[in-house]
N, C-alpha and C. Protein backbone atom coordinates (compact mmCIF):
# COMPACT_ATOMS: atom_id res chain seq x y z
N UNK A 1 -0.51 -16.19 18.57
CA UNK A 1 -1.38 -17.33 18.76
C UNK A 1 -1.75 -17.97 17.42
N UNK A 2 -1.87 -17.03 16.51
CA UNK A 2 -2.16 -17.73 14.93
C UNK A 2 -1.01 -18.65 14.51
N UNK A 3 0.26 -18.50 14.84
CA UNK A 3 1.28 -19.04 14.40
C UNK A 3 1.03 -20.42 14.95
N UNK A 4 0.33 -20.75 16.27
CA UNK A 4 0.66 -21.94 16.92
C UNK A 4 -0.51 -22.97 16.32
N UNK A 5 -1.65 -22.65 15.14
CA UNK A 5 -2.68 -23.08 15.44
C UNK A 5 -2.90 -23.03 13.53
N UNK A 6 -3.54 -23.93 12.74
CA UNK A 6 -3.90 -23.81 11.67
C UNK A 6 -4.71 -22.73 11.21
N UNK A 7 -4.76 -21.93 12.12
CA UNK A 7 -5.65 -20.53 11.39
C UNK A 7 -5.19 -19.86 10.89
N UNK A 8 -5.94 -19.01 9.56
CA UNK A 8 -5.97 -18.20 8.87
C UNK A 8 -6.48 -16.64 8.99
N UNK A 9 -5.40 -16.00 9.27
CA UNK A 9 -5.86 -14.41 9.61
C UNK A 9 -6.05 -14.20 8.78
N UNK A 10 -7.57 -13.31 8.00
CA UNK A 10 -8.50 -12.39 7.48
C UNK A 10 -8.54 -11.17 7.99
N UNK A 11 -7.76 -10.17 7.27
CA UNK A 11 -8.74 -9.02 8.05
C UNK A 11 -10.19 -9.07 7.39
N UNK A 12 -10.71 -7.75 7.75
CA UNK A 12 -12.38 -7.42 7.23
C UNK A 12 -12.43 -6.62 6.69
N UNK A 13 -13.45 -6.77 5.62
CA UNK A 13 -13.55 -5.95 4.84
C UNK A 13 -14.12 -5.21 5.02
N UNK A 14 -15.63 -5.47 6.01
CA UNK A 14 -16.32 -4.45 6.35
C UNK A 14 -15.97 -3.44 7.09
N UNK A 15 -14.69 -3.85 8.18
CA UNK A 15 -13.88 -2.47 8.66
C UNK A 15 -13.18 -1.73 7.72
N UNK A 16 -12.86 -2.20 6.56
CA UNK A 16 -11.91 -1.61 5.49
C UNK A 16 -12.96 -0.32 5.04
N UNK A 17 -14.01 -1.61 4.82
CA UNK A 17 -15.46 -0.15 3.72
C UNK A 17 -15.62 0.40 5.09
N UNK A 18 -16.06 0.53 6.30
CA UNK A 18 -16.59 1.37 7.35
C UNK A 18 -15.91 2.61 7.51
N UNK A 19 -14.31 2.23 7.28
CA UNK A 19 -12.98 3.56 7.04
C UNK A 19 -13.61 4.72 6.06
N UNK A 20 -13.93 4.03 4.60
CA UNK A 20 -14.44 4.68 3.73
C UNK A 20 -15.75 5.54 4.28
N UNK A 21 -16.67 4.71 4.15
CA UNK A 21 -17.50 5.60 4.96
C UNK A 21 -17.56 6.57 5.65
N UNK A 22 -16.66 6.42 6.60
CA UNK A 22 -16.24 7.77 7.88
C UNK A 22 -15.47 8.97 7.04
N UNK A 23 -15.03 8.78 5.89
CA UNK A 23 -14.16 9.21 5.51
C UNK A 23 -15.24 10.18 4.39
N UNK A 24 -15.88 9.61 4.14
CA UNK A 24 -17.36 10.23 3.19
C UNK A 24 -17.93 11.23 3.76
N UNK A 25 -18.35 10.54 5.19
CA UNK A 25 -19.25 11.02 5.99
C UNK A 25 -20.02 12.04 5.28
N UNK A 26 -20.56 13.32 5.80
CA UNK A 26 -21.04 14.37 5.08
C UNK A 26 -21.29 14.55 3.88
N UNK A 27 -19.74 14.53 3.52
CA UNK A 27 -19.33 15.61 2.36
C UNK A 27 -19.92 14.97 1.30
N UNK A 28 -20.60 14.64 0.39
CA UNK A 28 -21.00 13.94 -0.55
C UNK A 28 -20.46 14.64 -1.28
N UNK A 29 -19.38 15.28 -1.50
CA UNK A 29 -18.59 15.69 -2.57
C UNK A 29 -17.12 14.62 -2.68
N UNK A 30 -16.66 13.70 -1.92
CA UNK A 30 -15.82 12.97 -1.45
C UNK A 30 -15.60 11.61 -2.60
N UNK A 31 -15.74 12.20 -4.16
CA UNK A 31 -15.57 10.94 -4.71
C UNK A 31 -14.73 10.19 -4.74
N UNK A 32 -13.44 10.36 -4.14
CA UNK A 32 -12.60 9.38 -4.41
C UNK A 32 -12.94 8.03 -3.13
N UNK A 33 -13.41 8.59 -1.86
CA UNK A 33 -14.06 7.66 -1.45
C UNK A 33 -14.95 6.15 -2.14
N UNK A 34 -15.82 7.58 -2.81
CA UNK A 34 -17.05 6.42 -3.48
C UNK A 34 -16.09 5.56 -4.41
N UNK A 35 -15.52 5.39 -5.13
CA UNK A 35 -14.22 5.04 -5.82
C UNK A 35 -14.26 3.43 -5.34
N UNK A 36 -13.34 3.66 -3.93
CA UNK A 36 -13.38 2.44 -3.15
C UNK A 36 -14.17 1.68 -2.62
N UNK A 37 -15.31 2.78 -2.37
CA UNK A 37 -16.74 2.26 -1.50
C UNK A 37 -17.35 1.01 -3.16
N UNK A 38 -17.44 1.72 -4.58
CA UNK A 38 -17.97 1.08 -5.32
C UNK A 38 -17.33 -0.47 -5.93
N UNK A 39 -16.02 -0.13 -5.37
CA UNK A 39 -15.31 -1.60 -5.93
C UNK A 39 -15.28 -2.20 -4.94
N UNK A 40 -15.68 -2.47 -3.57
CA UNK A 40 -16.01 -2.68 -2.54
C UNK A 40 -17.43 -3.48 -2.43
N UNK A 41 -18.01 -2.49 -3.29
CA UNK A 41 -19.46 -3.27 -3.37
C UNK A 41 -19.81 -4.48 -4.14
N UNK A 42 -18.92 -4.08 -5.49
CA UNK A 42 -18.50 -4.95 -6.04
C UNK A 42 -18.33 -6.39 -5.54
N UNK A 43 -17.40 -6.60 -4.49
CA UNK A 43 -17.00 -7.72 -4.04
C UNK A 43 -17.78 -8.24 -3.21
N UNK A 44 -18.94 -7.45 -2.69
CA UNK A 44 -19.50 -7.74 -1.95
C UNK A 44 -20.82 -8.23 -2.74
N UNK A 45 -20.83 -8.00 -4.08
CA UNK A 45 -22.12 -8.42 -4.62
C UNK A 45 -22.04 -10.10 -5.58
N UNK A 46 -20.37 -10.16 -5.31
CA UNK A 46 -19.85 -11.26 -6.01
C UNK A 46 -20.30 -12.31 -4.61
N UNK A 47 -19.75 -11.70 -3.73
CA UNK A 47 -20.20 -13.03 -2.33
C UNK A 47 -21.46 -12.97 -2.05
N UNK A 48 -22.48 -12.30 -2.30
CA UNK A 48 -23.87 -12.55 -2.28
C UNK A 48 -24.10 -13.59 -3.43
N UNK A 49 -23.48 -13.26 -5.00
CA UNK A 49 -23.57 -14.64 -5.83
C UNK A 49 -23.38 -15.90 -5.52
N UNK A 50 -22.36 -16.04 -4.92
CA UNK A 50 -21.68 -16.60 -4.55
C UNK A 50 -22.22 -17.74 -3.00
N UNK A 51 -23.15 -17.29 -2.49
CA UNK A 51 -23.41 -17.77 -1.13
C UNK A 51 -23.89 -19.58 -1.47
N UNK A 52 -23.72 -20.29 -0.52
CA UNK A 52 -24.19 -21.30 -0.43
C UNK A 52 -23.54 -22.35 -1.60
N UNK A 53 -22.50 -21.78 -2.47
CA UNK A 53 -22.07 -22.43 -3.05
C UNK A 53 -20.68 -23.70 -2.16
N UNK A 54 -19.97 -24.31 -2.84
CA UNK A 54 -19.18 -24.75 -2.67
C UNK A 54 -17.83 -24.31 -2.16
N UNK A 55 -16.84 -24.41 -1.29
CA UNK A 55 -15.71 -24.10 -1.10
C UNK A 55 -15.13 -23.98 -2.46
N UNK A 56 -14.99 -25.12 -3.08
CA UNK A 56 -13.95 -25.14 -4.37
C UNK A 56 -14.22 -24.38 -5.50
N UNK A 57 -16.02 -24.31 -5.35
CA UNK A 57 -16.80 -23.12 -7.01
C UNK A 57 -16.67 -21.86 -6.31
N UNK A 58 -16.51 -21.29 -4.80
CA UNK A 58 -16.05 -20.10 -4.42
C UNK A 58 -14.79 -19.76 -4.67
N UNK A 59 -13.67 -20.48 -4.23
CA UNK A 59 -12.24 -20.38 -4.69
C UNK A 59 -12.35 -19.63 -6.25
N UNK A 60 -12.53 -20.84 -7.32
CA UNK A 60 -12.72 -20.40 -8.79
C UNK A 60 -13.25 -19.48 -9.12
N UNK A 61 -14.30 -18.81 -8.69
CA UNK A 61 -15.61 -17.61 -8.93
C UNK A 61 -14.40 -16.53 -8.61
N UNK A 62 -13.71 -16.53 -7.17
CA UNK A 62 -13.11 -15.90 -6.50
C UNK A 62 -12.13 -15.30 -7.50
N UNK A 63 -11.61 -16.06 -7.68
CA UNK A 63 -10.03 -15.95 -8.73
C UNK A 63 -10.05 -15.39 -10.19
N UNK A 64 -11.96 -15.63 -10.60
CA UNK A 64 -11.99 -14.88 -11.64
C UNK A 64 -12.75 -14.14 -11.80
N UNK A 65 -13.50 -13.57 -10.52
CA UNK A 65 -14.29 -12.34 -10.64
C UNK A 65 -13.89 -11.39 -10.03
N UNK A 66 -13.45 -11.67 -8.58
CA UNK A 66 -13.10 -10.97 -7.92
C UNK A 66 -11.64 -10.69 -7.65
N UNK A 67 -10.80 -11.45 -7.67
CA UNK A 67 -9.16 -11.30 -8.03
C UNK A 67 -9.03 -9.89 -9.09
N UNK A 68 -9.40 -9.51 -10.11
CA UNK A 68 -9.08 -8.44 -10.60
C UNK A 68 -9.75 -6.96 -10.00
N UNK A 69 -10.72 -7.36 -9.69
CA UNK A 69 -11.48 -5.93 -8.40
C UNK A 69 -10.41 -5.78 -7.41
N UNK A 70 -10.19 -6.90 -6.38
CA UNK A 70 -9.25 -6.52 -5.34
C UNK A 70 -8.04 -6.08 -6.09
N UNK A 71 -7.20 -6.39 -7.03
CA UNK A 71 -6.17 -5.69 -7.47
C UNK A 71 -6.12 -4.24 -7.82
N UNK A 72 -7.22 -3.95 -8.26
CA UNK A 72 -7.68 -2.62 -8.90
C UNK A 72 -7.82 -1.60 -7.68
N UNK A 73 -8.42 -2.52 -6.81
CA UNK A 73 -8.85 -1.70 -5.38
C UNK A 73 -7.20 -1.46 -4.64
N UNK A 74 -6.57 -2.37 -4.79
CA UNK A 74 -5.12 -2.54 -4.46
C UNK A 74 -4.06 -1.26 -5.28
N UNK A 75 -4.31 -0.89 -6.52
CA UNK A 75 -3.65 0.28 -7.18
C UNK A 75 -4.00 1.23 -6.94
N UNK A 76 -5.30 1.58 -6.93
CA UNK A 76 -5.99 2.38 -6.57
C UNK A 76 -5.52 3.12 -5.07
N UNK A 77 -5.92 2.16 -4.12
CA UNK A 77 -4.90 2.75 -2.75
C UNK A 77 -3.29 2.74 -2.81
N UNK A 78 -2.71 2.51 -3.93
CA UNK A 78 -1.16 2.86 -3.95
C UNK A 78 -0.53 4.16 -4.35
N UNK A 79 -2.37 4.32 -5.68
CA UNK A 79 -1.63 5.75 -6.30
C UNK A 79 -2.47 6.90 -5.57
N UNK A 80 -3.02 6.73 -4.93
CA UNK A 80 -3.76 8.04 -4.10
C UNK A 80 -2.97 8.09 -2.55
N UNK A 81 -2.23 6.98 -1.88
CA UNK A 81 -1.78 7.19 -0.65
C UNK A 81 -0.81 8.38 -0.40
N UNK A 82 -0.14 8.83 -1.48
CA UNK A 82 0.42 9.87 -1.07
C UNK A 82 0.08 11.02 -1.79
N UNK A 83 -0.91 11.09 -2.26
CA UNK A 83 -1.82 12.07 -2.84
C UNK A 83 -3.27 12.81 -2.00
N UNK A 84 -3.20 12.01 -0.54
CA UNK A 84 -4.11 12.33 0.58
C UNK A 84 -3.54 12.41 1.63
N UNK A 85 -3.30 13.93 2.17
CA UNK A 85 -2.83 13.99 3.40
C UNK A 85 -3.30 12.40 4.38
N UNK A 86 -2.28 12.26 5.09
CA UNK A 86 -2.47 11.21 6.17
C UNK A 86 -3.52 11.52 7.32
N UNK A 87 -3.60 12.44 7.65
CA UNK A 87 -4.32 13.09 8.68
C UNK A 87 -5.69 13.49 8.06
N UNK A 88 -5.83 13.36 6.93
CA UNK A 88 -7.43 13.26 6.54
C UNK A 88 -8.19 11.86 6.80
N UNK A 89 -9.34 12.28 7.18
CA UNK A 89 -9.94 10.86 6.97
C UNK A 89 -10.01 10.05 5.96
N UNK A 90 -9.66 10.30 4.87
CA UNK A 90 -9.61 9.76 4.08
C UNK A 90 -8.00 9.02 3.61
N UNK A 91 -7.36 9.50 3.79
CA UNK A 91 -5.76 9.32 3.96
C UNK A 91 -6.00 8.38 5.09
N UNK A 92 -6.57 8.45 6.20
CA UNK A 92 -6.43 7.72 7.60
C UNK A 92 -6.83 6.44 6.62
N UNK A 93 -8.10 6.52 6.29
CA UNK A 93 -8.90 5.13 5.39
C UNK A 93 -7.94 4.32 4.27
N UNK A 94 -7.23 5.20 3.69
CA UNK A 94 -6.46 4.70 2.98
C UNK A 94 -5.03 3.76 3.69
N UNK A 95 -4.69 4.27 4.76
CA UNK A 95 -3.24 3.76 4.84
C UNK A 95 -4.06 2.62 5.93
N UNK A 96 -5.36 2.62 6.35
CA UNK A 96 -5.84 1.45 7.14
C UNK A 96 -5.61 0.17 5.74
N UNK A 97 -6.50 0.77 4.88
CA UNK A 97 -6.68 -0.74 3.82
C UNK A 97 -5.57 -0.95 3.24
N UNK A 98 -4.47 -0.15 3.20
CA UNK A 98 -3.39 -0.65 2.57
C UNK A 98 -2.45 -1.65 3.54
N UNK A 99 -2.84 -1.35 4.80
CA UNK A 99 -1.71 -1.89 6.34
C UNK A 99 -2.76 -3.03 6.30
N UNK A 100 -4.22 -3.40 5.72
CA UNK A 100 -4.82 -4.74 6.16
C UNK A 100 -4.68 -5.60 4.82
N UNK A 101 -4.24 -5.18 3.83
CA UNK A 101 -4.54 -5.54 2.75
C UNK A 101 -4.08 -6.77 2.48
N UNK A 102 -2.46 -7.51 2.80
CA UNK A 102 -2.24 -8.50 2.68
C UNK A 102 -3.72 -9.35 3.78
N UNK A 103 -3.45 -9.17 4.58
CA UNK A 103 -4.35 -10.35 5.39
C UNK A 103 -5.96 -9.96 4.95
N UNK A 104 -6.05 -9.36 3.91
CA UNK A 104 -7.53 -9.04 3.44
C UNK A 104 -7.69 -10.04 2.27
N UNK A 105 -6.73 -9.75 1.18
CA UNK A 105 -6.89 -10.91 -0.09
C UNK A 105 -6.80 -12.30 0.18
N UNK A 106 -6.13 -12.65 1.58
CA UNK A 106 -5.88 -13.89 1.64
C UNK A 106 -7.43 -15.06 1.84
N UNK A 107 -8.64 -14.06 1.37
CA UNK A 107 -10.06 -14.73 1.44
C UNK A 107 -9.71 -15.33 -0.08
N UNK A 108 -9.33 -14.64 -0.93
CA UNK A 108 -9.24 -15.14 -2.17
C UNK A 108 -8.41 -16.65 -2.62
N UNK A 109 -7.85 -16.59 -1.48
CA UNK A 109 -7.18 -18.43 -1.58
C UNK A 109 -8.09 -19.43 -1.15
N UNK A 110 -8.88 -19.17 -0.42
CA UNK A 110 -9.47 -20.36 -0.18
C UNK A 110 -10.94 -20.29 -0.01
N UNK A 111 -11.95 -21.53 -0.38
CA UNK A 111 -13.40 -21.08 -0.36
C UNK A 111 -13.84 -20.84 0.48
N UNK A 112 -12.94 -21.56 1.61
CA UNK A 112 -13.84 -21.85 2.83
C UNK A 112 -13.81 -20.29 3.79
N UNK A 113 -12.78 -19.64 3.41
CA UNK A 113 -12.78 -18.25 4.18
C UNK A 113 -13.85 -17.05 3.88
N UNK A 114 -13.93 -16.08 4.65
CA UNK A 114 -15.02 -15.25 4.47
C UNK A 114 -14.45 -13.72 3.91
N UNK A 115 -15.26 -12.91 3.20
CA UNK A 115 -14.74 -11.76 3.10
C UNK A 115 -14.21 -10.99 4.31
N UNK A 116 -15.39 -10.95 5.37
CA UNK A 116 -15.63 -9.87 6.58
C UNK A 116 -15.67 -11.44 7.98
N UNK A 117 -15.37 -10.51 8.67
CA UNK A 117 -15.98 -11.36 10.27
C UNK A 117 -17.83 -11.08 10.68
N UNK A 118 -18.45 -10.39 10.06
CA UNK A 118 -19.50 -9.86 10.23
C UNK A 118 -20.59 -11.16 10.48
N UNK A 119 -20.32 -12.57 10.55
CA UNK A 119 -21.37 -13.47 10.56
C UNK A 119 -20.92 -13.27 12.06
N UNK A 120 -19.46 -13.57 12.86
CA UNK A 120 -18.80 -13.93 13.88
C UNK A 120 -19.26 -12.60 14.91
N UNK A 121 -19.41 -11.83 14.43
CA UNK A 121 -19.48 -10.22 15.18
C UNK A 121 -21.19 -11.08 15.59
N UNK A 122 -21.87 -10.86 14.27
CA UNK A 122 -23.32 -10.83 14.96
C UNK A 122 -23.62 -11.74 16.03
N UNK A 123 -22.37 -13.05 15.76
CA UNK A 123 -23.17 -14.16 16.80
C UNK A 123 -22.66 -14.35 18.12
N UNK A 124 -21.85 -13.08 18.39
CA UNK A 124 -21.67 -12.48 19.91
C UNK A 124 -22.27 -11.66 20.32
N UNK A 125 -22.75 -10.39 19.20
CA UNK A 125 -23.16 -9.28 19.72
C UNK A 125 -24.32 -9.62 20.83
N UNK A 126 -25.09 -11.04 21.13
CA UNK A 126 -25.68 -10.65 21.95
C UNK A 126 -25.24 -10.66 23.73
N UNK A 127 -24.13 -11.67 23.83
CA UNK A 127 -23.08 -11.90 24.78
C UNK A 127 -22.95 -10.54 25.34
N UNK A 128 -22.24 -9.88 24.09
CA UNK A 128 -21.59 -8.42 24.47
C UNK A 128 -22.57 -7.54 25.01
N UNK A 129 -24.09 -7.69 24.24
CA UNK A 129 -24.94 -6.59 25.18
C UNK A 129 -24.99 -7.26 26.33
N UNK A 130 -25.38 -8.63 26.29
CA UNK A 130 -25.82 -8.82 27.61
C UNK A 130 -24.45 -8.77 29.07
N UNK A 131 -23.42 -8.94 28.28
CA UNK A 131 -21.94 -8.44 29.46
C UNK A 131 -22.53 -7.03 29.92
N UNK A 132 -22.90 -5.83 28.82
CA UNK A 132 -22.46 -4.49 28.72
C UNK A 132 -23.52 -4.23 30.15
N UNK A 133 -24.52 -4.90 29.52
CA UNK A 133 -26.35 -4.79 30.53
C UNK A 133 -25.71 -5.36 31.83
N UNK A 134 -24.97 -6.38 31.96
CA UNK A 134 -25.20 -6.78 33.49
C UNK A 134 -23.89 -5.91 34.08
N UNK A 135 -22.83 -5.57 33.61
CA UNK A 135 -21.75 -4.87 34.51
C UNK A 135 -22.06 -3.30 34.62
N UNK A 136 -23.02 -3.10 33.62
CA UNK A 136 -23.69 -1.20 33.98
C UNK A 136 -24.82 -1.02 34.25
N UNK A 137 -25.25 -2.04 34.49
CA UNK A 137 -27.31 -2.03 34.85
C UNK A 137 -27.27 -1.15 36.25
């Protein structure tokens, strides 16, 4: 359907960091997690700078603040993917952000795109309770 229509697939980032997370869970011994979780935050503290600005001063900001984080975050999951069993959660987390990763940077081309879907999630979630409430009430 994307093919037929000017849209731009994004994955999310916040499912990317949520992987991490699960992958943490507990163990607070799990640094290579935090690793990703912190360059993660990173990007996420650049789009809080970033808010309310312009499409075109987001693009630019984009390309030179955050373009070298996502790359880093990008090596980073190349040289640990086969250094973490697959079947760990953390291996699971890893080969997720590496399988979303093209359609993840592609926020970095343009201003108008978002890191995460997380504005789009919230402004259903109430639809979805209220589906969940009326077909199990």
């Amino acid at each position: 359907a994307y093919e037929q229509t000017n849209a731009t697939l994004v994955a999310c980032l916040a499912h990317i960091r949520r992987k991490f997370i699960e992958a943490k869970g507990n163990n607070k011994k799990t640094v290579k997690a935090d690793v990703a979780l912190n360059l993660i935050r990173k990007l996420y503290g650049i789009e809080q700078a970033i808010k309310g600005k312009l499409a075109d001063e987001k693009f630019t900001i984009r390309q030179r603040k955050a373009k070298p984080i996502v790359d880093e975050l990008y090596q980073w999951l190349l040289k640990h993917k086969d250094k973490i069993p697959p079947q760990m959660a953390l291996g699971k987390a890893i080969t997720y952000a590496i399988n979303q990763f093209e359609k993840f940077r592609r926020y970095l081309d343009d201003g108008r795109l978002s890191i995460d879907n997380n504005r789009a999630e919230r402004a259903i979630k109430p639809f979805v309770i209220g589906r969940k409430n009326w077909l199990f009430s």
